[in-house]
C-alpha atoms as a PDB file:
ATOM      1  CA  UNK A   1       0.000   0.000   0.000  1.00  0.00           C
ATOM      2  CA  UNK A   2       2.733   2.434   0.490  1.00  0.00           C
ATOM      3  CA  UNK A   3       3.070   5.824   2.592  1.00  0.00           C
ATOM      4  CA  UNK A   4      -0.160   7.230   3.389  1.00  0.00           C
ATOM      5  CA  UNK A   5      -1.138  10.201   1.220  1.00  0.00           C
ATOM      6  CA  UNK A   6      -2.038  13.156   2.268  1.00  0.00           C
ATOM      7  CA  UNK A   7      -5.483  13.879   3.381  1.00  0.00           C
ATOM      8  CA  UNK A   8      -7.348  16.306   0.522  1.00  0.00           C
ATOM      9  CA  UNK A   9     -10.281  17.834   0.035  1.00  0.00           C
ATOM     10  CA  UNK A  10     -10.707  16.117  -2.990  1.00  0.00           C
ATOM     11  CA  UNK A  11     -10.293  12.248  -2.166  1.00  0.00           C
ATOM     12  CA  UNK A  12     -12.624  10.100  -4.158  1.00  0.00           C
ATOM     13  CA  UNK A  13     -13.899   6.408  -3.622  1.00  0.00           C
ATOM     14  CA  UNK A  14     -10.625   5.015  -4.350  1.00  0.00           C
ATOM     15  CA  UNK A  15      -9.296   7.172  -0.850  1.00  0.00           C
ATOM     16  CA  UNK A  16     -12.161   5.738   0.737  1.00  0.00           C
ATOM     17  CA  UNK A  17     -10.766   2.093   0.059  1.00  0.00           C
ATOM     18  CA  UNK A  18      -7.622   3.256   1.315  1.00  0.00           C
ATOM     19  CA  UNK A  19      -8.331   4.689   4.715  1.00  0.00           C
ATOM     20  CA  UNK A  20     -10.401   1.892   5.126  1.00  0.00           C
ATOM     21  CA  UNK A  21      -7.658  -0.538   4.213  1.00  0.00           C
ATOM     22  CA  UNK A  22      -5.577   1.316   6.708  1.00  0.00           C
ATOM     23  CA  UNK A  23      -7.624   1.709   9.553  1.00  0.00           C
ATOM     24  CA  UNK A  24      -7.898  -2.032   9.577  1.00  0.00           C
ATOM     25  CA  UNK A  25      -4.879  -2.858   9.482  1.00  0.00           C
ATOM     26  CA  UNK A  26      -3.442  -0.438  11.900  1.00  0.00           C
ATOM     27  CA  UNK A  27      -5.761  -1.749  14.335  1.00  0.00           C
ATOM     28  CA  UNK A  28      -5.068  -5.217  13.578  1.00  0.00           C
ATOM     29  CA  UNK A  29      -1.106  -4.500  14.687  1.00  0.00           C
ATOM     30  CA  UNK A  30      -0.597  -6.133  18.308  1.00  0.00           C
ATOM     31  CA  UNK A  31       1.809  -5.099  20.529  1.00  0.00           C
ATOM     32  CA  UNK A  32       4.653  -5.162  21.313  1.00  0.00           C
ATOM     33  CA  UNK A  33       6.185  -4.129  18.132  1.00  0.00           C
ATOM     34  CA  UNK A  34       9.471  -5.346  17.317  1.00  0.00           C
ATOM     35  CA  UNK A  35      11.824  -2.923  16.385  1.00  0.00           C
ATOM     36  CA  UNK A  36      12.074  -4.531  12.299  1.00  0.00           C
ATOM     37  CA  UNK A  37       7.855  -3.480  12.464  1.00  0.00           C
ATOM     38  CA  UNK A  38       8.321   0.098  13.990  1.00  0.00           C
ATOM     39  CA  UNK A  39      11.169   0.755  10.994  1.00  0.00           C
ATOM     40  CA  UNK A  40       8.279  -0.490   8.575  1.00  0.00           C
ATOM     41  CA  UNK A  41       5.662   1.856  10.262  1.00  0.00           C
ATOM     42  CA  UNK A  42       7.430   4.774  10.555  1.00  0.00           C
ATOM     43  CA  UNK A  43       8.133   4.646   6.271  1.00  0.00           C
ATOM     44  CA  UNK A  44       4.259   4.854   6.655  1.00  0.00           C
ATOM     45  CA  UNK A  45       3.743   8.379   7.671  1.00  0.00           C
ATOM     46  CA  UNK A  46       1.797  11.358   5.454  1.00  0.00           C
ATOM     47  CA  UNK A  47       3.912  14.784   5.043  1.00  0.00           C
ATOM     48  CA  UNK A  48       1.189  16.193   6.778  1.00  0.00           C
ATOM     49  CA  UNK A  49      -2.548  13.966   7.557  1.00  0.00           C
ATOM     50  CA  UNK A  50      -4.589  10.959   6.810  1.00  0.00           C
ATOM     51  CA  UNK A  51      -7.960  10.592   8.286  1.00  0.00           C
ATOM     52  CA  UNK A  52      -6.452  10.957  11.951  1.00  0.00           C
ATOM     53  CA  UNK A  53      -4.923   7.609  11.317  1.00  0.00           C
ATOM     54  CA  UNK A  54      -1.885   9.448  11.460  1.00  0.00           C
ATOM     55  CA  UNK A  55      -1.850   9.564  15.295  1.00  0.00           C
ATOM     56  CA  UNK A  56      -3.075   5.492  15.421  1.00  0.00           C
ATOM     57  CA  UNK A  57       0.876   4.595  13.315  1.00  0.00           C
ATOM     58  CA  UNK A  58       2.371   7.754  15.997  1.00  0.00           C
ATOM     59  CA  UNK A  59       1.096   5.541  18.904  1.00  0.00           C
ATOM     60  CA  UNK A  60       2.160   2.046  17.305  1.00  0.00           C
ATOM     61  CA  UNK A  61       5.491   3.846  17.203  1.00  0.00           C
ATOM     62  CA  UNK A  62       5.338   5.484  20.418  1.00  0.00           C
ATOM     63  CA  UNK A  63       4.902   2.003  21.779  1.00  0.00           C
ATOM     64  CA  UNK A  64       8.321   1.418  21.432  1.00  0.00           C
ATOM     65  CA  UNK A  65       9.425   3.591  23.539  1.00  0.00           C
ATOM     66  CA  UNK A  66      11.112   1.929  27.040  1.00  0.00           C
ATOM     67  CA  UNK A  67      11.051  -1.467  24.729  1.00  0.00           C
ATOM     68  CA  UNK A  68      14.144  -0.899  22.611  1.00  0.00           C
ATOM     69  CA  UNK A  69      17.370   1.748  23.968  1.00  0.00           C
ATOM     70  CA  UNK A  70      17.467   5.226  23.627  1.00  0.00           C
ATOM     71  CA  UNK A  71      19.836   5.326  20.345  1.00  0.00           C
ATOM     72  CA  UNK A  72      17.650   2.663  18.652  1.00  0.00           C
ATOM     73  CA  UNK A  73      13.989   5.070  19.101  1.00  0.00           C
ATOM     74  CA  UNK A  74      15.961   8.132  18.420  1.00  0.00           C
ATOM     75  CA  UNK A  75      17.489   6.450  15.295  1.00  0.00           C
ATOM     76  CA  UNK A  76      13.966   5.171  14.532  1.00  0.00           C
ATOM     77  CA  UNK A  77      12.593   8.774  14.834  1.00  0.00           C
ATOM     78  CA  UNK A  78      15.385  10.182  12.395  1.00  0.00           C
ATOM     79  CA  UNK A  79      14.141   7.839   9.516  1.00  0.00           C
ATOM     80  CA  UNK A  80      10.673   9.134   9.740  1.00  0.00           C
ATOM     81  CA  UNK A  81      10.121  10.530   6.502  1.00  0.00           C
ATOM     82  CA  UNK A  82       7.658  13.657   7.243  1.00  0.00           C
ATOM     83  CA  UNK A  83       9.322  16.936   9.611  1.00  0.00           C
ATOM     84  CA  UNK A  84       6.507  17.383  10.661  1.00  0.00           C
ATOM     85  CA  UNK A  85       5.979  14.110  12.563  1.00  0.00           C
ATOM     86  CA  UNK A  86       9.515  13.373  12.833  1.00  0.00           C
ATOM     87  CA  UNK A  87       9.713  16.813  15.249  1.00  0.00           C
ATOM     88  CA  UNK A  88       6.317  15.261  16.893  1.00  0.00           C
ATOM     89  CA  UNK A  89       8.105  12.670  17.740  1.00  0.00           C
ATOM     90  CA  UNK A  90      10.946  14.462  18.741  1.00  0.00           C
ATOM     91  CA  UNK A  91       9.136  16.059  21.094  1.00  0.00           C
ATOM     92  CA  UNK A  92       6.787  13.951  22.584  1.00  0.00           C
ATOM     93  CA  UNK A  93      10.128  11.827  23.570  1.00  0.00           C
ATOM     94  CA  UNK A  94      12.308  14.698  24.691  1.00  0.00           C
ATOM     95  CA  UNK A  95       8.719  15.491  27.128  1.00  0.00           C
ATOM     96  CA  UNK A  96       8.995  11.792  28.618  1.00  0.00           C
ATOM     97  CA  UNK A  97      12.947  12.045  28.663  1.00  0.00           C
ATOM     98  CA  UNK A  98      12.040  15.429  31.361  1.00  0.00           C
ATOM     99  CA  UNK A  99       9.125  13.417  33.123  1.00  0.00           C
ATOM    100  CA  UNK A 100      11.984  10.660  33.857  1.00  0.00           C
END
């Protein structure tokens, strides 16, 4: 299926299919995730959105964290390739790093 698209104001049927197909199989995904599925996951990501299933593949990958070392989830974070979720990500890590 690919990376998610971006979400538009113009999606047709075809779309439909697609966020369906996603949605279903993002919520299919058990946990934990291995690190091999979080590198898969993260390829997954829209620039920007896709039918708020955008924040279902951020928690998949957010599950990771505490389950594989520091390096690895920053690493994983780097590959991630939208900024705008990559410096979510960023983020919502360097938040739990202060919390610890």
């Amino acid at each position: 299926m690919g990376r998610m698209p971006n979400e538009s104001m113009n999606d047709d049927e075809q779309t439909d299919k697609l966020v369906e197909q996603y949605d279903e199989l993002l919520s299919a995904i058990e946990k934990p995730l291995t690190l091999q599925e979080g590198e898969v996951l993260i390829s997954l990501f829209p620039d920007n959105t896709f039918y708020d299933l955008h924040w279902d593949l951020l928690q998949l990958i957010e599950s990771l964290y505490g389950k594989v070392d520091n390096e690895q989830y920053l690493n994983l974070i780097n590959t991630c390739p939208s900024a705008e979720w990559k410096e979510a990500l960023q983020s919502r890590y360097q938040n739990a790093q202060s919390k610890s």
